[in-house]
C-alpha atoms as a PDB file:
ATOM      1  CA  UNK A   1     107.734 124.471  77.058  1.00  0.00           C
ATOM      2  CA  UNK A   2     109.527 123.269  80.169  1.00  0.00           C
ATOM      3  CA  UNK A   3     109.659 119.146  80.345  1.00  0.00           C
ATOM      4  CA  UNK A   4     106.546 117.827  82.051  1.00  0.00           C
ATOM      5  CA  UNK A   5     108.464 114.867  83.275  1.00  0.00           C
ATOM      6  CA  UNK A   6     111.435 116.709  84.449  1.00  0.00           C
ATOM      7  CA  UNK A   7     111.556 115.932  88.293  1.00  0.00           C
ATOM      8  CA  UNK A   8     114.084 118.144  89.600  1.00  0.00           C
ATOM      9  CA  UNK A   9     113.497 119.127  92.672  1.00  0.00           C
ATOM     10  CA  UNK A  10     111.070 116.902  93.834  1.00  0.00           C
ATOM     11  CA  UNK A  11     111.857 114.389  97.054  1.00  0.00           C
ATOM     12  CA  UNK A  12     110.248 110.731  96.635  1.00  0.00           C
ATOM     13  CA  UNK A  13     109.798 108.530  99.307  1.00  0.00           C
ATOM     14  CA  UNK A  14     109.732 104.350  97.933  1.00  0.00           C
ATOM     15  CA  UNK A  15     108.793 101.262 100.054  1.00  0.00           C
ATOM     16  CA  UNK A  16     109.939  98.178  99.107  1.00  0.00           C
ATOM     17  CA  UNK A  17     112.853  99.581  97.018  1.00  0.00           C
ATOM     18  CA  UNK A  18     116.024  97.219  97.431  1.00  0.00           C
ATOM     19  CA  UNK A  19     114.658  95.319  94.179  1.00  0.00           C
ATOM     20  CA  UNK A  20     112.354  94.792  91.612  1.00  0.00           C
ATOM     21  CA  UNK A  21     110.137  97.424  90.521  1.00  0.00           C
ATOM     22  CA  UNK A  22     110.719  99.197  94.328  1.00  0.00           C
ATOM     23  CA  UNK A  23     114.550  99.424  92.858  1.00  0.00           C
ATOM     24  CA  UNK A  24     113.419 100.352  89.198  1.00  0.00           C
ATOM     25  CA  UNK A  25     111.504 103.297  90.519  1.00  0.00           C
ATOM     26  CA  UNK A  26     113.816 105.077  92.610  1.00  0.00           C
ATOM     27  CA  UNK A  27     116.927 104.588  89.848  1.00  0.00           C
ATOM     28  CA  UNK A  28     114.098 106.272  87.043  1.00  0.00           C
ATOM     29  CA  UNK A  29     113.257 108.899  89.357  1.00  0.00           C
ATOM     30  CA  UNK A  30     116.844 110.088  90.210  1.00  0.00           C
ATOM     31  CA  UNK A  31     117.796 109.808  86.482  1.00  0.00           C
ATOM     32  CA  UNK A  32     114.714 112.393  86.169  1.00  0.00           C
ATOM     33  CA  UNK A  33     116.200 114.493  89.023  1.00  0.00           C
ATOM     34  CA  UNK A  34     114.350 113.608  91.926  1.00  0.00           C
ATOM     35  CA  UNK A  35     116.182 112.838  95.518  1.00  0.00           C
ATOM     36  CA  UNK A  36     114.944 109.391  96.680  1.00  0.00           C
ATOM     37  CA  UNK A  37     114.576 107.229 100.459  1.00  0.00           C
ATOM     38  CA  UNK A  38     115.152 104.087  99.901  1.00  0.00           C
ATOM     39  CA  UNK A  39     113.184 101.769 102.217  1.00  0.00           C
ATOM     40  CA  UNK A  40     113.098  98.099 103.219  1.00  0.00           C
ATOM     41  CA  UNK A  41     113.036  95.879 105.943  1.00  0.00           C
ATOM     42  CA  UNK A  42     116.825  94.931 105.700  1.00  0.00           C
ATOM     43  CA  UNK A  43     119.380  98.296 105.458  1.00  0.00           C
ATOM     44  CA  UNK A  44     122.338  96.687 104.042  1.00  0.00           C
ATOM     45  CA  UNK A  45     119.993  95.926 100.992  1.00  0.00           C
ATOM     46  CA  UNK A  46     118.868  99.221 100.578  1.00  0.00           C
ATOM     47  CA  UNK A  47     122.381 100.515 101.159  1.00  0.00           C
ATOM     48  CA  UNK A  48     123.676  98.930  98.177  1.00  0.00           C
ATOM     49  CA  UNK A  49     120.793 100.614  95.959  1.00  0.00           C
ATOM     50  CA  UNK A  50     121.385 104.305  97.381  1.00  0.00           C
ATOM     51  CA  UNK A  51     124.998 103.466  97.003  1.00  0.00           C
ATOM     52  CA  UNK A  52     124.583 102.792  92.727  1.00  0.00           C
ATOM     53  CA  UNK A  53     122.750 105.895  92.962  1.00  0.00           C
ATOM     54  CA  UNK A  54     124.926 108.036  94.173  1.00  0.00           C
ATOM     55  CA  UNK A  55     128.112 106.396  92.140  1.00  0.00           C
ATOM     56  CA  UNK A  56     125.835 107.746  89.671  1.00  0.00           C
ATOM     57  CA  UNK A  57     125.717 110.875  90.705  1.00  0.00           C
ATOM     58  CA  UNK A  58     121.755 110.600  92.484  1.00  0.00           C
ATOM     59  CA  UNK A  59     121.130 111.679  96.045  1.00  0.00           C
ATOM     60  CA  UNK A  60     119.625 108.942  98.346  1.00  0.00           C
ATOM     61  CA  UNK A  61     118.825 107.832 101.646  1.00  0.00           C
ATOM     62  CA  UNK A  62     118.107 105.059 103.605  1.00  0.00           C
ATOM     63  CA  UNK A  63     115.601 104.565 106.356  1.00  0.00           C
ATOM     64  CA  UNK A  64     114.688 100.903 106.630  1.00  0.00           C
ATOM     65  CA  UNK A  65     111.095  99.794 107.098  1.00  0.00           C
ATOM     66  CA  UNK A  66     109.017  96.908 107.909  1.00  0.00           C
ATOM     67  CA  UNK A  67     105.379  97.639 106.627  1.00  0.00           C
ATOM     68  CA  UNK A  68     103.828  95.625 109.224  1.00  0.00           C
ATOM     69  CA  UNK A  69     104.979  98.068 111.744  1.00  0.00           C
ATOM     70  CA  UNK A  70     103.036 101.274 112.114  1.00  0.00           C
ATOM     71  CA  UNK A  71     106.440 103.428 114.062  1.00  0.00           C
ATOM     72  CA  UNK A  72     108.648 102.403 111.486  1.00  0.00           C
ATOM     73  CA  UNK A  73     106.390 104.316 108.849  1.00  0.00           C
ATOM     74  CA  UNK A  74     105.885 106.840 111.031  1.00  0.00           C
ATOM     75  CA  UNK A  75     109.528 106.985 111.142  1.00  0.00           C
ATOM     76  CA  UNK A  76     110.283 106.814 107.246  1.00  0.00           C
ATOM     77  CA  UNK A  77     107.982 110.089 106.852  1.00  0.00           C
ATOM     78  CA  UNK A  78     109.648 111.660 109.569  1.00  0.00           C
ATOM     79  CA  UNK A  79     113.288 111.080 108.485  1.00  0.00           C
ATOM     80  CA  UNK A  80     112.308 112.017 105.122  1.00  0.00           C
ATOM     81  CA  UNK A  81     110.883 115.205 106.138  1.00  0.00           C
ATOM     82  CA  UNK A  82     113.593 115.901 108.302  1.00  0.00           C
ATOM     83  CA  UNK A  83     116.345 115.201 106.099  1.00  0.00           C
ATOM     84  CA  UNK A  84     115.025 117.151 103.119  1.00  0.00           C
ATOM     85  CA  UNK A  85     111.870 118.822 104.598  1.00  0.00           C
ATOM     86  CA  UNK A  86     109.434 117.647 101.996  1.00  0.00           C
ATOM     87  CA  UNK A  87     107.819 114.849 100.457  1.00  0.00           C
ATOM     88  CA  UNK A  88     106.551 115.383  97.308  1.00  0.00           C
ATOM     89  CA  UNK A  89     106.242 111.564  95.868  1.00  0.00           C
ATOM     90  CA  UNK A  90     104.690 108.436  98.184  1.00  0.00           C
ATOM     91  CA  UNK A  91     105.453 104.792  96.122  1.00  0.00           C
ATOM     92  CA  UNK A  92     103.455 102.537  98.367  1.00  0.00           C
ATOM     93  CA  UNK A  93     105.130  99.607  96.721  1.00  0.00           C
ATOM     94  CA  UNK A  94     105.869  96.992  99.643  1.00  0.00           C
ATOM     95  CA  UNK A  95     103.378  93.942  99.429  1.00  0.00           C
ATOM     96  CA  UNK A  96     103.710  90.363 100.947  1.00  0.00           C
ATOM     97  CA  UNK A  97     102.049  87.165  99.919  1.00  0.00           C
ATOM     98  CA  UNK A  98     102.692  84.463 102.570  1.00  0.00           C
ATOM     99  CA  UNK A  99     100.210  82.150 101.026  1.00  0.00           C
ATOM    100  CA  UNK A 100      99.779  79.918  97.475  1.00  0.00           C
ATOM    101  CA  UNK A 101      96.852  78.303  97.538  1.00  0.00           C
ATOM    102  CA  UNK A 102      92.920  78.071  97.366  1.00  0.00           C
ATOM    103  CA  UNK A 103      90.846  80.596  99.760  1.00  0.00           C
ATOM    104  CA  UNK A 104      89.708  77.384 101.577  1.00  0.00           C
ATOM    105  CA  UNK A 105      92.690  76.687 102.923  1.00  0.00           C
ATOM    106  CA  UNK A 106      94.363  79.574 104.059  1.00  0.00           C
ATOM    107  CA  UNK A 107      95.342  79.983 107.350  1.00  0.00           C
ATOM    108  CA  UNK A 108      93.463  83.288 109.260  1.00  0.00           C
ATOM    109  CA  UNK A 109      97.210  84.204 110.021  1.00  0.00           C
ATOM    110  CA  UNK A 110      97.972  84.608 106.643  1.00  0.00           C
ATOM    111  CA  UNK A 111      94.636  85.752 105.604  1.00  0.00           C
ATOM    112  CA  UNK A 112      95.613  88.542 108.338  1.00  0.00           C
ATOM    113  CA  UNK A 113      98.736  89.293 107.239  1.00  0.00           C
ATOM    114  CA  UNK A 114      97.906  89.405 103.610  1.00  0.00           C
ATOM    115  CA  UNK A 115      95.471  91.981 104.129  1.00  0.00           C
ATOM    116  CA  UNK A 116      97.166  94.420 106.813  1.00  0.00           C
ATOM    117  CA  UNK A 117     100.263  95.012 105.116  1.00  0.00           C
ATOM    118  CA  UNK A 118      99.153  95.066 101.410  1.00  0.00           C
ATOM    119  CA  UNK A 119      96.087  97.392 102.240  1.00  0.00           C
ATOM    120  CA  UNK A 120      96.541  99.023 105.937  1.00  0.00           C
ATOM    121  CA  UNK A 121     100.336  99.724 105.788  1.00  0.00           C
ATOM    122  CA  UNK A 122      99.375 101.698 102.597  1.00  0.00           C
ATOM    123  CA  UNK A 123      96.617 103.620 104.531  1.00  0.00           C
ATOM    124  CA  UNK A 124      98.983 104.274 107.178  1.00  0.00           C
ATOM    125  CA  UNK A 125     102.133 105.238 105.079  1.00  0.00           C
ATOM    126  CA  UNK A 126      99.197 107.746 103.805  1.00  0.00           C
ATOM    127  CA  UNK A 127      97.892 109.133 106.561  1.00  0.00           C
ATOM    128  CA  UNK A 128     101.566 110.093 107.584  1.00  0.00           C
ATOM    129  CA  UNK A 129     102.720 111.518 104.584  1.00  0.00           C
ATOM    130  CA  UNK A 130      99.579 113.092 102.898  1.00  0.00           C
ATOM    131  CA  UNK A 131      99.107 116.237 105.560  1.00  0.00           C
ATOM    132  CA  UNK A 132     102.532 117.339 104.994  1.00  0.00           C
ATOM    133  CA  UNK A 133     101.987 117.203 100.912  1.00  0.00           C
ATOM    134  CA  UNK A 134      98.928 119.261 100.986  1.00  0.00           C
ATOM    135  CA  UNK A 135     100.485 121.794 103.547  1.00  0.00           C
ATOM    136  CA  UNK A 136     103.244 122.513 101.265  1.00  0.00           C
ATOM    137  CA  UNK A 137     100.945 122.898  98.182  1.00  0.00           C
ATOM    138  CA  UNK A 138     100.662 119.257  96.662  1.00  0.00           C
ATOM    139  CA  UNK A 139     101.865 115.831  95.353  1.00  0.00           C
ATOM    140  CA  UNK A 140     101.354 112.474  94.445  1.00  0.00           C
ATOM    141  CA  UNK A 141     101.010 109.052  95.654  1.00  0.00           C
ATOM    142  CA  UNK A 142     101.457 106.130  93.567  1.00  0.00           C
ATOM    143  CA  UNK A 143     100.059 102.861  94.970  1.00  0.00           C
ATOM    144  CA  UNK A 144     101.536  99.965  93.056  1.00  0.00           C
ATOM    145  CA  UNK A 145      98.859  97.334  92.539  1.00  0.00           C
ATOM    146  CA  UNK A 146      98.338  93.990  90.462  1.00  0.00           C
ATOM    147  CA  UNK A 147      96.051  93.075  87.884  1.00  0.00           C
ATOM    148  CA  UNK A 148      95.534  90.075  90.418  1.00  0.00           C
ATOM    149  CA  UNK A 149      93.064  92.794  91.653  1.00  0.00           C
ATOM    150  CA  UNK A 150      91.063  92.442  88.747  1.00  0.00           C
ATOM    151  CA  UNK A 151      90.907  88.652  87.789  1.00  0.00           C
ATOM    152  CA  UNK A 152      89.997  85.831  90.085  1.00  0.00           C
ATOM    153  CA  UNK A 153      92.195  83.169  91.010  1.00  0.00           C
ATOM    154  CA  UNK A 154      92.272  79.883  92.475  1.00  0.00           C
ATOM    155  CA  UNK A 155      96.020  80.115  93.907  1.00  0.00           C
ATOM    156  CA  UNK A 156      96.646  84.163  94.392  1.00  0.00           C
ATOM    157  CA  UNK A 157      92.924  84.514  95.757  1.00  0.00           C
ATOM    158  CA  UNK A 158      93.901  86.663  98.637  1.00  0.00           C
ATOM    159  CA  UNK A 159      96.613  88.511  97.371  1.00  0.00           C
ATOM    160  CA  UNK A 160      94.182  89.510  94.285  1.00  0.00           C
ATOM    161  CA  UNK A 161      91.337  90.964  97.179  1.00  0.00           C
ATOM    162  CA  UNK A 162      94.075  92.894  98.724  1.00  0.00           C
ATOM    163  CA  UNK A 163      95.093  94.156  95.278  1.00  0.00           C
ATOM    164  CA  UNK A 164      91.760  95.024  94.490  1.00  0.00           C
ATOM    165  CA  UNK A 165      91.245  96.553  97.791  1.00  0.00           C
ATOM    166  CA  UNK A 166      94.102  98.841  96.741  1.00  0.00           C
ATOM    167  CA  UNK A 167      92.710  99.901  93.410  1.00  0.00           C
ATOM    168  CA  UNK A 168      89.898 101.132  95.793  1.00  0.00           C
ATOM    169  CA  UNK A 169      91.859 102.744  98.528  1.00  0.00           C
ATOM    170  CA  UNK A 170      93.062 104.412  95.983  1.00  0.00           C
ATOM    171  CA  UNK A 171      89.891 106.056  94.357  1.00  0.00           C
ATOM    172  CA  UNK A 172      88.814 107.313  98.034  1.00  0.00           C
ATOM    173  CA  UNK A 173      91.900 108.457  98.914  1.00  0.00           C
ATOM    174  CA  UNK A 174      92.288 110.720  95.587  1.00  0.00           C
ATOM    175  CA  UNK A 175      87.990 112.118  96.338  1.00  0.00           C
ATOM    176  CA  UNK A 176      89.587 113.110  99.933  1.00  0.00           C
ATOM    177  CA  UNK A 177      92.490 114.465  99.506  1.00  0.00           C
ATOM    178  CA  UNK A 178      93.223 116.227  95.624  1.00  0.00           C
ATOM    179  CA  UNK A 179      91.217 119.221  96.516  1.00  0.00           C
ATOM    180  CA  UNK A 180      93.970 119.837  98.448  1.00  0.00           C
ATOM    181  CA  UNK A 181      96.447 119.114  95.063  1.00  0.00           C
ATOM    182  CA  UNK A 182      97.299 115.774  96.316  1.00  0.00           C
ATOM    183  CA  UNK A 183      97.122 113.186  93.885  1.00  0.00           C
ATOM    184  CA  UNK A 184      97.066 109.642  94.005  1.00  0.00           C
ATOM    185  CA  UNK A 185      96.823 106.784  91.348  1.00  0.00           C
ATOM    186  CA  UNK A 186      97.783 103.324  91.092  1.00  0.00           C
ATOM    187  CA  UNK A 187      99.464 101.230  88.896  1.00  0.00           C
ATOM    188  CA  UNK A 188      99.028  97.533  87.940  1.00  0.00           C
ATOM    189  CA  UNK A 189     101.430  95.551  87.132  1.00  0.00           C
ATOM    190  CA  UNK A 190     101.025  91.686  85.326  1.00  0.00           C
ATOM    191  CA  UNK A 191     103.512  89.292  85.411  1.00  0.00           C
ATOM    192  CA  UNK A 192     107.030  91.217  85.953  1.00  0.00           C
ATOM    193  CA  UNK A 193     110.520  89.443  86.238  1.00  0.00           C
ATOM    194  CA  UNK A 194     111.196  90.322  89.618  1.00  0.00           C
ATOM    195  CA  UNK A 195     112.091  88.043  92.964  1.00  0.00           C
ATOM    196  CA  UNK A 196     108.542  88.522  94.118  1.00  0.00           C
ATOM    197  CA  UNK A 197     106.568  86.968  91.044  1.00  0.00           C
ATOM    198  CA  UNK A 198     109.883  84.449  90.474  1.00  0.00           C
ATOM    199  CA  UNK A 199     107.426  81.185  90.964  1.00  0.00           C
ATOM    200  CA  UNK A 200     105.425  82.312  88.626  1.00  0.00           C
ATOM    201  CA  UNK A 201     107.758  83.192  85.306  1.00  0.00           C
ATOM    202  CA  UNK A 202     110.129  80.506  86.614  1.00  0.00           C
ATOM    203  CA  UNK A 203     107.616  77.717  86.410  1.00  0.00           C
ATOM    204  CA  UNK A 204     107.597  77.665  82.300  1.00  0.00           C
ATOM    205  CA  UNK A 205     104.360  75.967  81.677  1.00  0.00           C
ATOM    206  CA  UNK A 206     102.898  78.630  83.403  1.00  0.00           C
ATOM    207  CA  UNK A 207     105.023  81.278  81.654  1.00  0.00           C
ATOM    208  CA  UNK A 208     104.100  79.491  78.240  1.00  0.00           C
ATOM    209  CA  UNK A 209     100.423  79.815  78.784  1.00  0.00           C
ATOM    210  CA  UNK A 210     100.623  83.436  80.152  1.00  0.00           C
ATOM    211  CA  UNK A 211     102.967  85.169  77.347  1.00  0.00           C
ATOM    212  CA  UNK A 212     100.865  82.936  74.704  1.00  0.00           C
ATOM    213  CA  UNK A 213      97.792  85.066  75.030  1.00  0.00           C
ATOM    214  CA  UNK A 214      99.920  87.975  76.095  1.00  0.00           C
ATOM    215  CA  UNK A 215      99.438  90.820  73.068  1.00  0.00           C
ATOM    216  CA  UNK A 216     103.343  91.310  73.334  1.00  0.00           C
ATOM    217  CA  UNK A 217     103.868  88.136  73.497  1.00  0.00           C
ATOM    218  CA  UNK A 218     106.097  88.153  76.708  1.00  0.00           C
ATOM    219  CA  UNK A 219     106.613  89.457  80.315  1.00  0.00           C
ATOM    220  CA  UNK A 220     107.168  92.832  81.774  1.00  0.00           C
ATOM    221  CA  UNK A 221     110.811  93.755  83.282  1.00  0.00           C
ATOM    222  CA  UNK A 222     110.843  95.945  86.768  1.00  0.00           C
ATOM    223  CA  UNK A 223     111.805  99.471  84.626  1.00  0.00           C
ATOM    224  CA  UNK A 224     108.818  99.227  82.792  1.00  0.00           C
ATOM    225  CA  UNK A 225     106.747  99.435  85.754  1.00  0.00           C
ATOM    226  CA  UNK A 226     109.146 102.849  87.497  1.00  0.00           C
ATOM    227  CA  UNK A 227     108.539 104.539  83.935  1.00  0.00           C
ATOM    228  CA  UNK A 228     104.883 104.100  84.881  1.00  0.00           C
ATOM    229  CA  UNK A 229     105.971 105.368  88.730  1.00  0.00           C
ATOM    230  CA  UNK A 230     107.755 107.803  87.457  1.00  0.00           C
ATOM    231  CA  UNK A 231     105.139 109.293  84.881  1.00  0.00           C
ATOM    232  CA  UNK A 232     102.655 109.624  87.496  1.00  0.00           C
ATOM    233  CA  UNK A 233     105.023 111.414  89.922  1.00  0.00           C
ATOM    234  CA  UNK A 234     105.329 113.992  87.256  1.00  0.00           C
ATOM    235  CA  UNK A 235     103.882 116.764  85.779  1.00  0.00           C
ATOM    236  CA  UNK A 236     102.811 114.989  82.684  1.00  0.00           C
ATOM    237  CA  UNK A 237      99.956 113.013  84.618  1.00  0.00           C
ATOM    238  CA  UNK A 238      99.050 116.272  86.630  1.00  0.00           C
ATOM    239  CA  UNK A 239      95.373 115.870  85.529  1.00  0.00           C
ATOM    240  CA  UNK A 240      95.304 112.539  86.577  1.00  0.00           C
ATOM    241  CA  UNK A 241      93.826 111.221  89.861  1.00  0.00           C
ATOM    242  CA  UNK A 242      91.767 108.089  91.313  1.00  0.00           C
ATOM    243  CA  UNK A 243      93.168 105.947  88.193  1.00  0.00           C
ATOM    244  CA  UNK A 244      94.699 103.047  87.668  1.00  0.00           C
ATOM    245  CA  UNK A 245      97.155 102.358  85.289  1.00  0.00           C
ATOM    246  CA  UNK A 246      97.226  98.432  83.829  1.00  0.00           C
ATOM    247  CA  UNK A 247     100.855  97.306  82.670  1.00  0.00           C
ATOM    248  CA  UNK A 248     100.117  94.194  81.424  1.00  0.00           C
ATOM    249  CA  UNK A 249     101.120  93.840  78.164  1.00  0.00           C
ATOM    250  CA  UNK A 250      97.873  93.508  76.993  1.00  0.00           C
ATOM    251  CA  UNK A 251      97.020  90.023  79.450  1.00  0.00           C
ATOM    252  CA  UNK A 252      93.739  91.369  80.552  1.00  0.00           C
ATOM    253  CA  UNK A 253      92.059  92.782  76.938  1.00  0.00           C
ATOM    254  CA  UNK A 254      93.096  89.416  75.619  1.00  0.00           C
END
């Protein structure tokens, strides 16, 4: 039986991947055989990602992004498929959260911002990339999500709606478009050591109380978030659409 994660061959395309779980999942999905763009807003950044993966023996590109701006994801599909004429993965893993507060106080700017690039980047990024996977016979999109989209919260309020807003993009995106073989899920993450969530695990009370109640007792690390990316990207999940995937260590069931 041929290795249902084996993804050799395939081309992924990775927002947000100069750190963190965006630089987890590209570096899992080469070491599985997959050729990877590496995108984020600042190039030298993402040079020095495609550059580890190619000391180590990967094939990368870069074509940096900013989310916000509709061309410039036009522009990462088109590079992608004009470098290696196929798409095959979409990580929509670029997110933003301006604001740490309560709702009441958030600025409509933020609000705004908040909810454009952590829901309607996504839907753009898919709209470019999706026709060209089902023309070619398939693939799969991985939305990376939070379980902030499925608890309340009185400082990450709108972050969590846009999270949860996600989780649902998701599910309508995978009734429209995997009759044509084109699958997307969504995974999400709790509390990971990364840049991103630093405030939170570096603030110890706060990372006392969480990993307290936590089943494992602790906090996740960015590769155990691109196994998750990369086990939906292959053939292993191939039954598998319009789901979301909770890597929590256990946070939420306890």
């Amino acid at each position: 039986m041929k290795n249902p994660f084996d993804l050799t061959g395939q081309v992924a395309v990775i927002t947000g991947s100069s750190k963190g779980i965006g630089r987890s999942a590209p570096e899992i999905l080469v070491a599985l055989g997959a050729k990877v763009a590496i995108s984020s807003r600042k190039a030298d950044a993402c040079e020095v990602v495609a550059a580890a993966i190619k000391k180590a023996g990967g094939e990368a590109i870069v074509i940096p992004c900013n989310i916000s701006r509709k061309e410039e994801l036009e522009g990462l599909v088109k590079g992608t498929l004009e470098k290696w004429g196929k798409i095959d993965t979409l990580v929509c893993n670029a997110a933003v959260n301006p604001y740490f507060g309560p709702l009441e106080k958030i600025s409509d700017d933020a609000f705004d911002k908040i909810m454009s690039s952590n829901i309607k980047s996504n839907l753009w990024l898919c709209n470019f990339a999706l026709p060209s996977m089902a023309e070619k016979g398939g693939g799969s999109v991985v939305i990376v999500s939070s379980i902030g989209g499925l608890r309340g919260s009185a400082q990450l309020g709108a972050y969590g709606i846009s999270k949860a807003a996600d989780m649902q993009l998701t599910r309508s995106l995978a009734v429209e478009w995997s009759p044509r073989n084109v699958r997307i899920n969504c995974v999400a993450p709790g509390l990971v050591k990364t840049d991103f969530a630093r405030a939170l695990w570096e603030d110890q009370e706060r990372l006392k109380r969480t990993v307290s109640t936590a089943p494992l007792r602790r906090i996740g690390e960015p590769e155990e978030i691109g196994g998750v990316v990369a086990f939906l990207a292959s053939k292993a999940s191939s039954f598998m659409t319009g789901t979301v995937i909770v890597a929590d260590g256990g946070v939420t069931i306890a």
